[in-house]
PDB file of N, CA and C in Angstrom:
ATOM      1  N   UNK A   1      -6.913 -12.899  -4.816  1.00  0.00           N
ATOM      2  CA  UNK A   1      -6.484 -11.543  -4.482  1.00  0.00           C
ATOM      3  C   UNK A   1      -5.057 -11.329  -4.979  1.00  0.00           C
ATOM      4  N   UNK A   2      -5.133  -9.923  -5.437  1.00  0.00           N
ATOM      5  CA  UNK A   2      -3.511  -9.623  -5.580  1.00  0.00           C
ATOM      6  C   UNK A   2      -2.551  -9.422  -4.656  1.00  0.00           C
ATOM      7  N   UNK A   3      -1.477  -8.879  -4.680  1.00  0.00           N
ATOM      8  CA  UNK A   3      -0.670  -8.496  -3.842  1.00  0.00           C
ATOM      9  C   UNK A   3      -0.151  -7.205  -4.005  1.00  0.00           C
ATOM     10  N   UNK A   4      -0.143  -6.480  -3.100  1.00  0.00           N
ATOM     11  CA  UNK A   4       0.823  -5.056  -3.830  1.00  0.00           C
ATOM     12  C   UNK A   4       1.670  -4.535  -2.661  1.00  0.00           C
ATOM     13  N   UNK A   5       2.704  -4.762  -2.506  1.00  0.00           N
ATOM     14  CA  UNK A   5       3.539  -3.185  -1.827  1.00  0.00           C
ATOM     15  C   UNK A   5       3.730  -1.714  -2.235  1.00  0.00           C
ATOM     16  N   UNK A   6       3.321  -1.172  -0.794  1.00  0.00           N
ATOM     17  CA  UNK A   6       3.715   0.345  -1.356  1.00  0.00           C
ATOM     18  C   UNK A   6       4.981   0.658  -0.384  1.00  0.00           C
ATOM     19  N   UNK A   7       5.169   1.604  -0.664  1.00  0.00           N
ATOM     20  CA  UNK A   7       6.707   2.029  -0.049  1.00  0.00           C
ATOM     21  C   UNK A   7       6.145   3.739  -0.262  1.00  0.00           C
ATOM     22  N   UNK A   8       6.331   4.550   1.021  1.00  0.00           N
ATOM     23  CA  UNK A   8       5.715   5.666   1.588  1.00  0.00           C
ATOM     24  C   UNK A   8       6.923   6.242   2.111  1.00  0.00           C
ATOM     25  N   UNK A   9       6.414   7.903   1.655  1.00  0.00           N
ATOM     26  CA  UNK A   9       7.631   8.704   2.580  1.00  0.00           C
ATOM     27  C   UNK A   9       6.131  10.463   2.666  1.00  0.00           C
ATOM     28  N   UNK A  10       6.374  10.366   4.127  1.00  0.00           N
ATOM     29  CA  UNK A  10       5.993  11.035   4.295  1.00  0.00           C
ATOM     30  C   UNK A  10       5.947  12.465   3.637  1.00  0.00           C
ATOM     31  N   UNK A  11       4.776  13.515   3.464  1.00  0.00           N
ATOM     32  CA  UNK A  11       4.962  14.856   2.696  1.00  0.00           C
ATOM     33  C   UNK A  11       5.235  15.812   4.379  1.00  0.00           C
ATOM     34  N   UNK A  12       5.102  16.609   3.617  1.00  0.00           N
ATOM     35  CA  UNK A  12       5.665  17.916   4.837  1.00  0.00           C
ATOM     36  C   UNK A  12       4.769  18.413   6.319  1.00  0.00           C
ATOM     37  N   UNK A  13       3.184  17.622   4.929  1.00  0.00           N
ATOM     38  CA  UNK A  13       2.260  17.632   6.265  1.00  0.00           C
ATOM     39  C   UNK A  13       2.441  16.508   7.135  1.00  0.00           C
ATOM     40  N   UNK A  14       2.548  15.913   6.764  1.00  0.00           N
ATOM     41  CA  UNK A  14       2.676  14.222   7.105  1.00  0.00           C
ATOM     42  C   UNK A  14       3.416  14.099   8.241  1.00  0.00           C
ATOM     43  N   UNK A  15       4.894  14.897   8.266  1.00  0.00           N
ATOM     44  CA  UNK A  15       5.861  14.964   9.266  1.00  0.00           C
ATOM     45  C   UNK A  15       5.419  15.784  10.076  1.00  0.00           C
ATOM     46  N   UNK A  16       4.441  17.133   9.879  1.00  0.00           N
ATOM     47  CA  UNK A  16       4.053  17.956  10.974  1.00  0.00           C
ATOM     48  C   UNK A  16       3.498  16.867  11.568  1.00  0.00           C
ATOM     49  N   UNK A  17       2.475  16.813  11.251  1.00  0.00           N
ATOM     50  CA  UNK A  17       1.157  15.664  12.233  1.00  0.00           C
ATOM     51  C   UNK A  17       1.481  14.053  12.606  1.00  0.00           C
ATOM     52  N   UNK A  18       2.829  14.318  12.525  1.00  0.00           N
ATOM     53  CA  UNK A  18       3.172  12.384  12.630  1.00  0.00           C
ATOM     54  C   UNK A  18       2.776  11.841  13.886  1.00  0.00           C
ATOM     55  N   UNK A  19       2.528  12.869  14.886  1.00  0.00           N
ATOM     56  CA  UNK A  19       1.800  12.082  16.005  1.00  0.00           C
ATOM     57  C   UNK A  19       0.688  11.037  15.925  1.00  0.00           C
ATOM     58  N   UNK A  20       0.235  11.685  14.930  1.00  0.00           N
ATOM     59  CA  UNK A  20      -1.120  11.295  14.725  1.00  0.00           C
ATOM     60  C   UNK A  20      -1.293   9.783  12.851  1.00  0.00           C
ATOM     61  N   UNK A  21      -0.179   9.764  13.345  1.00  0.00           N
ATOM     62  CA  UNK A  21      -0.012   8.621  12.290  1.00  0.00           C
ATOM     63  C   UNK A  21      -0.446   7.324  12.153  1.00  0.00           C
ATOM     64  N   UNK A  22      -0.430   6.807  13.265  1.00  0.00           N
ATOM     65  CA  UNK A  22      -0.550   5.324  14.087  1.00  0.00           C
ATOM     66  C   UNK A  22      -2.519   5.686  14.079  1.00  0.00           C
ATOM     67  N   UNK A  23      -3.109   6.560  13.851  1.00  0.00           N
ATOM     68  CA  UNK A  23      -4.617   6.874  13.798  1.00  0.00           C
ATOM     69  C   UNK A  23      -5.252   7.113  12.563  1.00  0.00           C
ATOM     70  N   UNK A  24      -3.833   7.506  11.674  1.00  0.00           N
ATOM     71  CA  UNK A  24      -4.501   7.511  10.314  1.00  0.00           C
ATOM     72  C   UNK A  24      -4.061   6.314   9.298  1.00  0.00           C
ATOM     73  N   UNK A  25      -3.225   5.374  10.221  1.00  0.00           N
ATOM     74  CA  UNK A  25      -2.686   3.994   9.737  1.00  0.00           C
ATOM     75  C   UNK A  25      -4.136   3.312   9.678  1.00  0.00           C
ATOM     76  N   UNK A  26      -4.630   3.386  11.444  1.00  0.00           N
ATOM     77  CA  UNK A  26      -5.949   2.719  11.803  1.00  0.00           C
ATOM     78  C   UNK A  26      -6.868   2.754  10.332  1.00  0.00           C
ATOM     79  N   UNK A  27      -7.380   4.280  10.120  1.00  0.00           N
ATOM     80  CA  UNK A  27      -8.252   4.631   9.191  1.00  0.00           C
ATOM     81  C   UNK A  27      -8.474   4.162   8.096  1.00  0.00           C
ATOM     82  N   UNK A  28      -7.018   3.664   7.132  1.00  0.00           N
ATOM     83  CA  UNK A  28      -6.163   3.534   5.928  1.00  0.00           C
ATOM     84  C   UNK A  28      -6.931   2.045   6.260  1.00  0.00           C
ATOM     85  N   UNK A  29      -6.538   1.495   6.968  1.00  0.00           N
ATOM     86  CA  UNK A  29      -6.786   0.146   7.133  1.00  0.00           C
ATOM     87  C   UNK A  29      -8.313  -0.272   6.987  1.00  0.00           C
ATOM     88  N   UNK A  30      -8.838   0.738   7.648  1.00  0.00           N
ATOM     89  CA  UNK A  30     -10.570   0.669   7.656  1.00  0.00           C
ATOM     90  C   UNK A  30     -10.786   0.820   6.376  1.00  0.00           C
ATOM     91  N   UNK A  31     -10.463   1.907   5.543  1.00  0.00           N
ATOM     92  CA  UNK A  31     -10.557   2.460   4.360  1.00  0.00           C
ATOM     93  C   UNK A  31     -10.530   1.305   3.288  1.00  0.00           C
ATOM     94  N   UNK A  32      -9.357   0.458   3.127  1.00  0.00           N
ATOM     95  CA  UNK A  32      -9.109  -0.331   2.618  1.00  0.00           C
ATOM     96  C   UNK A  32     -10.017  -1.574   2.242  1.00  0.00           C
ATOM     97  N   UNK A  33     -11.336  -1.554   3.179  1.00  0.00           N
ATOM     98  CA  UNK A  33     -12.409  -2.535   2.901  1.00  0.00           C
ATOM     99  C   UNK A  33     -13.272  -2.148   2.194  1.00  0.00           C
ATOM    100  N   UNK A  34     -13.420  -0.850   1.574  1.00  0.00           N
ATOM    101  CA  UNK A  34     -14.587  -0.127   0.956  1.00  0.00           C
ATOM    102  C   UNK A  34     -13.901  -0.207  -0.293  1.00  0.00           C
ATOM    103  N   UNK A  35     -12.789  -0.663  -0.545  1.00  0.00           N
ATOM    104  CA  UNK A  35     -12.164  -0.618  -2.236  1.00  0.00           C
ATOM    105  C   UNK A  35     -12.189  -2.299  -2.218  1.00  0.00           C
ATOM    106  N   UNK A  36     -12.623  -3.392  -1.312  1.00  0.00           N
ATOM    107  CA  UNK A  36     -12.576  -4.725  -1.245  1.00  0.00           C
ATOM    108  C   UNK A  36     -10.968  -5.163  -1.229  1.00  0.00           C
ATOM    109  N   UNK A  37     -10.491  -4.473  -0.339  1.00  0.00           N
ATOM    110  CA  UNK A  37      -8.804  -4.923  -0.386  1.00  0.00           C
ATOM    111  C   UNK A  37      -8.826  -5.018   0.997  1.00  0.00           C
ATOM    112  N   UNK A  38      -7.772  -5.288   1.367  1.00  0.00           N
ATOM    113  CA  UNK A  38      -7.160  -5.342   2.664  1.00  0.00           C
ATOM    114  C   UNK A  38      -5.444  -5.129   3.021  1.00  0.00           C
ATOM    115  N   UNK A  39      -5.388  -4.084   4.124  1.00  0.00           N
ATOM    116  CA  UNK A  39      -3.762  -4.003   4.138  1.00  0.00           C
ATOM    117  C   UNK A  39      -3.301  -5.189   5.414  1.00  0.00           C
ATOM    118  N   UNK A  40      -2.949  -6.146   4.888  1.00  0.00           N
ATOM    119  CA  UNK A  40      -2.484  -6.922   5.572  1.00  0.00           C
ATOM    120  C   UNK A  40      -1.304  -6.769   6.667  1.00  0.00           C
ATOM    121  N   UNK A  41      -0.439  -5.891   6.126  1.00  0.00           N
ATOM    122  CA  UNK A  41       0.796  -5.183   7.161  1.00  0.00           C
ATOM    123  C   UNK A  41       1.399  -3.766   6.877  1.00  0.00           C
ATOM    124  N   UNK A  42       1.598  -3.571   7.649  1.00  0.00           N
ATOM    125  CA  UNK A  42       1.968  -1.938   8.166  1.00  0.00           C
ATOM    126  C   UNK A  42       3.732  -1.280   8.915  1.00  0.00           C
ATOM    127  N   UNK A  43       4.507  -1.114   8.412  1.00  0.00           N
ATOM    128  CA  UNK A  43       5.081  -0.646   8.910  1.00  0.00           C
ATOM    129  C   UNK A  43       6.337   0.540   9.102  1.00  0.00           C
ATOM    130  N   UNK A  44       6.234   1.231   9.850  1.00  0.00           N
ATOM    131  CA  UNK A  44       6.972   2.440  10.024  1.00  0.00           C
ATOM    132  C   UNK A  44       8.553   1.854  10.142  1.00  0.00           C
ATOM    133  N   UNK A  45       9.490   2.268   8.895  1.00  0.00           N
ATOM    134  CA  UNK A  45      10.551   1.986   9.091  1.00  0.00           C
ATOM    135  C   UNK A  45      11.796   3.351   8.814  1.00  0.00           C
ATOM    136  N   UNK A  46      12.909   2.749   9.112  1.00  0.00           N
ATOM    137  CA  UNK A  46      13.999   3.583   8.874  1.00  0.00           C
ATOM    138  C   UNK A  46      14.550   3.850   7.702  1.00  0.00           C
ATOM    139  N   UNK A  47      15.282   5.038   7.368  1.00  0.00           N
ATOM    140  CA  UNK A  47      16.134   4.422   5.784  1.00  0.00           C
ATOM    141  C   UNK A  47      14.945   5.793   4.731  1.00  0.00           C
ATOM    142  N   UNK A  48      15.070   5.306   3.530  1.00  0.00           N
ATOM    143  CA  UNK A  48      14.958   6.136   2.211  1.00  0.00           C
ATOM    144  C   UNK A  48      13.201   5.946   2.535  1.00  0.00           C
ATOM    145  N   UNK A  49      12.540   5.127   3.162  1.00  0.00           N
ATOM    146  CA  UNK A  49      11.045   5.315   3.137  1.00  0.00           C
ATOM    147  C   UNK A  49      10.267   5.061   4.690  1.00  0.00           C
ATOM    148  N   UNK A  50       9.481   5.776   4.863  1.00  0.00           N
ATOM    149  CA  UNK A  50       8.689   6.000   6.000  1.00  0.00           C
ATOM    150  C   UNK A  50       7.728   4.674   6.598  1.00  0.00           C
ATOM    151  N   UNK A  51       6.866   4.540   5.649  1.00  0.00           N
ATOM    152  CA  UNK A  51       6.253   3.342   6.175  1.00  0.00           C
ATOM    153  C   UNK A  51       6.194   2.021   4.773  1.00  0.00           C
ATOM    154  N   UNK A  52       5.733   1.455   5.069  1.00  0.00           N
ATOM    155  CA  UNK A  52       5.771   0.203   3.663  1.00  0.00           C
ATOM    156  C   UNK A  52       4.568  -0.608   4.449  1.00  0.00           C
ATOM    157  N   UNK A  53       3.519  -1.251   3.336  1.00  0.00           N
ATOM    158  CA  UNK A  53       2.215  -2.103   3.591  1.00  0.00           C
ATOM    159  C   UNK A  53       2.717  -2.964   2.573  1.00  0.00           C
ATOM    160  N   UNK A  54       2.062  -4.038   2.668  1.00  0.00           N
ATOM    161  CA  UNK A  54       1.553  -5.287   2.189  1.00  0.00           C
ATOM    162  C   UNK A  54      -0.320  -4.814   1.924  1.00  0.00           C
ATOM    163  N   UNK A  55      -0.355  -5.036   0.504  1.00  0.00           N
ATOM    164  CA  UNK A  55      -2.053  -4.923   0.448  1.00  0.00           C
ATOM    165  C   UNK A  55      -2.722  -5.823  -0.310  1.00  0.00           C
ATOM    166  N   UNK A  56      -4.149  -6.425  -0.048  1.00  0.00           N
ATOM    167  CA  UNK A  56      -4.480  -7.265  -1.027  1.00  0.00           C
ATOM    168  C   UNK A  56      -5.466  -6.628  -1.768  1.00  0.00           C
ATOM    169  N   UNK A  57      -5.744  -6.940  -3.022  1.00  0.00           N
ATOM    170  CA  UNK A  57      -6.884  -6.221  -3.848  1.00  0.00           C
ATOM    171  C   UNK A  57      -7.336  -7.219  -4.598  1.00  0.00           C
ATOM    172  N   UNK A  58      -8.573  -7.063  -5.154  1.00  0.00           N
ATOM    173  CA  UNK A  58      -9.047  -8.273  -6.191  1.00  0.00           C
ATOM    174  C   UNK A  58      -8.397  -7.618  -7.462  1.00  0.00           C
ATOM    175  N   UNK A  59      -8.311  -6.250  -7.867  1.00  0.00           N
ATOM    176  CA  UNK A  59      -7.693  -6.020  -8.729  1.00  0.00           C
ATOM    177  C   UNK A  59      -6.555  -4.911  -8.867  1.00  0.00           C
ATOM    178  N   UNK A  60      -5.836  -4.635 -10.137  1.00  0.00           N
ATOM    179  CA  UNK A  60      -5.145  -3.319 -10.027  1.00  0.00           C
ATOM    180  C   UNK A  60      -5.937  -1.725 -10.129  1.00  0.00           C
ATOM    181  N   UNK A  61      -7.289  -1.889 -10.077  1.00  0.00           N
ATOM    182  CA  UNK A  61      -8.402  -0.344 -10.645  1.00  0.00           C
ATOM    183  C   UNK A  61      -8.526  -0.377  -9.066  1.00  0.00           C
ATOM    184  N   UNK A  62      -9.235  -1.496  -8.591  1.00  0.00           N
ATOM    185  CA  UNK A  62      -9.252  -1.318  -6.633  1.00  0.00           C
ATOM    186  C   UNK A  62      -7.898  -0.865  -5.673  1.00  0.00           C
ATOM    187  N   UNK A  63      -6.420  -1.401  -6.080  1.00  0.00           N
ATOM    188  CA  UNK A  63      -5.459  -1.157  -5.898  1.00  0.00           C
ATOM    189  C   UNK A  63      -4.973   0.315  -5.962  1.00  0.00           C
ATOM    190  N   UNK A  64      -5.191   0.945  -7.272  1.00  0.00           N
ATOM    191  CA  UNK A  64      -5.005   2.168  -6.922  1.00  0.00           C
ATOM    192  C   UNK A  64      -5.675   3.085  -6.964  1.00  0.00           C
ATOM    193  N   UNK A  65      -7.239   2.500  -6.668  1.00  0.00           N
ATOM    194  CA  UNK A  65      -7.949   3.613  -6.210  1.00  0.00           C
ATOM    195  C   UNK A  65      -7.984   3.813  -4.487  1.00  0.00           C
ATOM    196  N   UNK A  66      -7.633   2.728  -4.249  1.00  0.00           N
ATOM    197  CA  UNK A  66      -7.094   2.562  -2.327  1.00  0.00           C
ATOM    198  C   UNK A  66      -6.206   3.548  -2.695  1.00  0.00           C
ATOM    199  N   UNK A  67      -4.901   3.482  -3.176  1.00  0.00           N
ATOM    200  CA  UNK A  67      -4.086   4.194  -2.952  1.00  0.00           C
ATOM    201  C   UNK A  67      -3.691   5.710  -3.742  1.00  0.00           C
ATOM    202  N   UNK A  68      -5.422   5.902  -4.446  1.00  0.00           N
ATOM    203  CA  UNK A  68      -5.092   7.447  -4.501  1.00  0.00           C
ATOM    204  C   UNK A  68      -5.960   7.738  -3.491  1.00  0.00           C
ATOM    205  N   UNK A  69      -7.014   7.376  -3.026  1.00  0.00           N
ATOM    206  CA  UNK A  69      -7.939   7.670  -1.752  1.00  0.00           C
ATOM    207  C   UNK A  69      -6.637   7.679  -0.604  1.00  0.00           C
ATOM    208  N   UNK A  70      -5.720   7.190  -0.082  1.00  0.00           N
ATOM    209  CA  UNK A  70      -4.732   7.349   1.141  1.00  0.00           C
ATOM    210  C   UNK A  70      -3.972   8.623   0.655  1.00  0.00           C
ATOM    211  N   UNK A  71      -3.468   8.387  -0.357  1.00  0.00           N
ATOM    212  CA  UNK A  71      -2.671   9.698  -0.923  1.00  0.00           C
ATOM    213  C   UNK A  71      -3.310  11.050  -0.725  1.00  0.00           C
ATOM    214  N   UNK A  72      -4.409  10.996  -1.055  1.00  0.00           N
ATOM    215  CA  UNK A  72      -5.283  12.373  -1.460  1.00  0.00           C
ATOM    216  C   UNK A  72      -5.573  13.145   0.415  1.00  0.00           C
ATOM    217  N   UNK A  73      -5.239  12.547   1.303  1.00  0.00           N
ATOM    218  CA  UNK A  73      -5.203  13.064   2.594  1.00  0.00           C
ATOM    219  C   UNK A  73      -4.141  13.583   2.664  1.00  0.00           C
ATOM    220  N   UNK A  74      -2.643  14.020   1.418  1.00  0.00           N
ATOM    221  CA  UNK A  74      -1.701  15.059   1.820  1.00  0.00           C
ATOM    222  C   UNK A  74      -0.833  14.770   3.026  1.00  0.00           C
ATOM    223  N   UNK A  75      -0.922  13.306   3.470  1.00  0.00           N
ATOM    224  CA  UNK A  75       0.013  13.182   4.255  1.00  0.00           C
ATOM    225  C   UNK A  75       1.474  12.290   4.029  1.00  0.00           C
ATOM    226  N   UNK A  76       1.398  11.783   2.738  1.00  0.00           N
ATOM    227  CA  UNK A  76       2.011  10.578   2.482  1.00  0.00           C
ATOM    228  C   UNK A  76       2.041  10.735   0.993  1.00  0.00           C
ATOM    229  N   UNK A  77       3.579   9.931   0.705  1.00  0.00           N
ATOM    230  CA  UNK A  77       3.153   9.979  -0.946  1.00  0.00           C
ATOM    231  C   UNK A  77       3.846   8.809  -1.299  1.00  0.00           C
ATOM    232  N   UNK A  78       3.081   7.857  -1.928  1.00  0.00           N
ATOM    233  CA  UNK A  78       3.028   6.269  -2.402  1.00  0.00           C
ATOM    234  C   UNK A  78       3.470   5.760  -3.692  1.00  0.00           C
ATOM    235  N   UNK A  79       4.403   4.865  -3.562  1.00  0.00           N
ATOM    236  CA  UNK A  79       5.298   4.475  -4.647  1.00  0.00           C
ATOM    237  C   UNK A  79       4.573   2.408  -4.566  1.00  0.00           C
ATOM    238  N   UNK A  80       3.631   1.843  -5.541  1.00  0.00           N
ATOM    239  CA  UNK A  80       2.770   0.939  -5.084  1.00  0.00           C
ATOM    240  C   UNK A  80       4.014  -0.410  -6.285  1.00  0.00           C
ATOM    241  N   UNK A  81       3.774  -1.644  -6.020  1.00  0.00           N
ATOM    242  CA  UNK A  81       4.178  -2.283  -6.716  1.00  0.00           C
ATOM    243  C   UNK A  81       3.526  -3.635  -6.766  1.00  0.00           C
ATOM    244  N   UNK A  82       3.076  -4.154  -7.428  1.00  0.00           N
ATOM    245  CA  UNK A  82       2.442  -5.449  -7.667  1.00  0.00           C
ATOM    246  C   UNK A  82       3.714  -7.043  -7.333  1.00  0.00           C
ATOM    247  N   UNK A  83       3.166  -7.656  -6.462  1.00  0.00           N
ATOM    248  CA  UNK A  83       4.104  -8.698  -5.800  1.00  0.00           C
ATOM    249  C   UNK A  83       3.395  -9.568  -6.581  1.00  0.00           C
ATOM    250  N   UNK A  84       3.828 -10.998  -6.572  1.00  0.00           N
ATOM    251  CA  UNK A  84       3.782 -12.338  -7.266  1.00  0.00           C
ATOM    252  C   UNK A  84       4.224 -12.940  -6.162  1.00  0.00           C
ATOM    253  N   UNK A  85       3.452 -13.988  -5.762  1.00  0.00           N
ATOM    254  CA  UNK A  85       3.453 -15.279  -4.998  1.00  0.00           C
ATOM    255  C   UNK A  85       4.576 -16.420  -5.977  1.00  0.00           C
ATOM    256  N   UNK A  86       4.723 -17.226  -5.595  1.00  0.00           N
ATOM    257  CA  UNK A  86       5.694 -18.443  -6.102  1.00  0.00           C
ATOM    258  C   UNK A  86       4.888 -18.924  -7.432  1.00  0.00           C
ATOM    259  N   UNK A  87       3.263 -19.395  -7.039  1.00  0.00           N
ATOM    260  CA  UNK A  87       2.796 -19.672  -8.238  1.00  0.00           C
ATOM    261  C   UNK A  87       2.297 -18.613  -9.245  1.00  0.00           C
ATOM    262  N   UNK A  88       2.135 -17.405  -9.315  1.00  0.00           N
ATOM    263  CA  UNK A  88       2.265 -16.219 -10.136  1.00  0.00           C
ATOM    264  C   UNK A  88       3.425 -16.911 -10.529  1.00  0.00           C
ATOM    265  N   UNK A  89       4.565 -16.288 -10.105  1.00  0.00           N
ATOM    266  CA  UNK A  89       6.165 -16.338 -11.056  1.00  0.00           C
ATOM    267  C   UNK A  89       6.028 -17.203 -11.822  1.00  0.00           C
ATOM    268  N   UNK A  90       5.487 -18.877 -10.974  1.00  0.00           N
ATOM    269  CA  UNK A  90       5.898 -20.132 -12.332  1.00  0.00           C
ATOM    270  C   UNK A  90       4.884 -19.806 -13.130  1.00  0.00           C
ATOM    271  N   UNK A  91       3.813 -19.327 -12.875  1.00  0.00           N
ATOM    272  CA  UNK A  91       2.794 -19.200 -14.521  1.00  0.00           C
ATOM    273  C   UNK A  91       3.768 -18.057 -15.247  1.00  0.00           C
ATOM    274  N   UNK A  92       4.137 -17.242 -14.785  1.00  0.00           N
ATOM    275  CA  UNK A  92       4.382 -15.948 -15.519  1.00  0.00           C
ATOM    276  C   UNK A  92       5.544 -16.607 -16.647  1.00  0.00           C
ATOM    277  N   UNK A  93       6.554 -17.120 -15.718  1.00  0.00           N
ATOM    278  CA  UNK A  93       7.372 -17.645 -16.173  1.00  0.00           C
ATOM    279  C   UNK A  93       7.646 -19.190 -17.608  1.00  0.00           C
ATOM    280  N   UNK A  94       5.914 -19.821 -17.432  1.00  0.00           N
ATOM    281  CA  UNK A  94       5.771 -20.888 -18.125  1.00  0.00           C
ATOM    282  C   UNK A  94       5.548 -20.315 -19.730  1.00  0.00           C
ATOM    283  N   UNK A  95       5.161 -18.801 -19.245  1.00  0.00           N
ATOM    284  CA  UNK A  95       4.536 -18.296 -20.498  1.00  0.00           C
ATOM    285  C   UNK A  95       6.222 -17.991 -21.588  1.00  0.00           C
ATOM    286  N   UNK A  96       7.066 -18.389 -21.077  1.00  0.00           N
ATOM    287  CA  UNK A  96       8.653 -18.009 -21.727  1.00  0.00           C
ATOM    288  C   UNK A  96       8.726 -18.967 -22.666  1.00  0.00           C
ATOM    289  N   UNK A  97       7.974 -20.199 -22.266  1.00  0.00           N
ATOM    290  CA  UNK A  97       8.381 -21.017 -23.233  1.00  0.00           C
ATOM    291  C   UNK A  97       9.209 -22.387 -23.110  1.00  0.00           C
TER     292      UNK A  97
END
């Protein structure tokens, strides 16, 4: 599995209905098994972005089709990034030469 962070800041709807966030976190999470990924962590923070996940995917086409399926609910808008484990880096890195 891959790894990906996203980093989230709520849209305008997003902040109306934020009550109801912690229910569409739930959903996201459910959601996330029908693209064969999983969001491993979740959380609502302070600062320049709203919430930030940890997600796993078998690939990057499953990766951001999770995350145009979360997006496309108009509540949130997702900035995704592909993480590397220790042994990613040293392969990535062996390839230097």
């Amino acid at each position: 599995m891959l790894t990906f962070i996203t980093l989230c800041t709520f849209t305008d709807q997003g902040i109306r209905t934020v009550k109801d966030s912690t229910k569409r976190a739930d959903m996201a999470m459910e959601a996330a098994a029908k693209f064969g990924s999983k969001m491993t962590h979740l959380y609502w923070t302070q600062g320049q972005y709203d919430l930030v996940s940890i997600i796993e995917a078998p690939d990057e086409a499953s990766a951001t089709a999770l995350g145009l399926a979360i997006a496309s609910g108009g509540n949130i808008r997702m900035q995704t990034m592909r993480a590397f484990n220790k042994d990613e880096m040293n392969n990535i890195l062996a390839k230097m030469g």
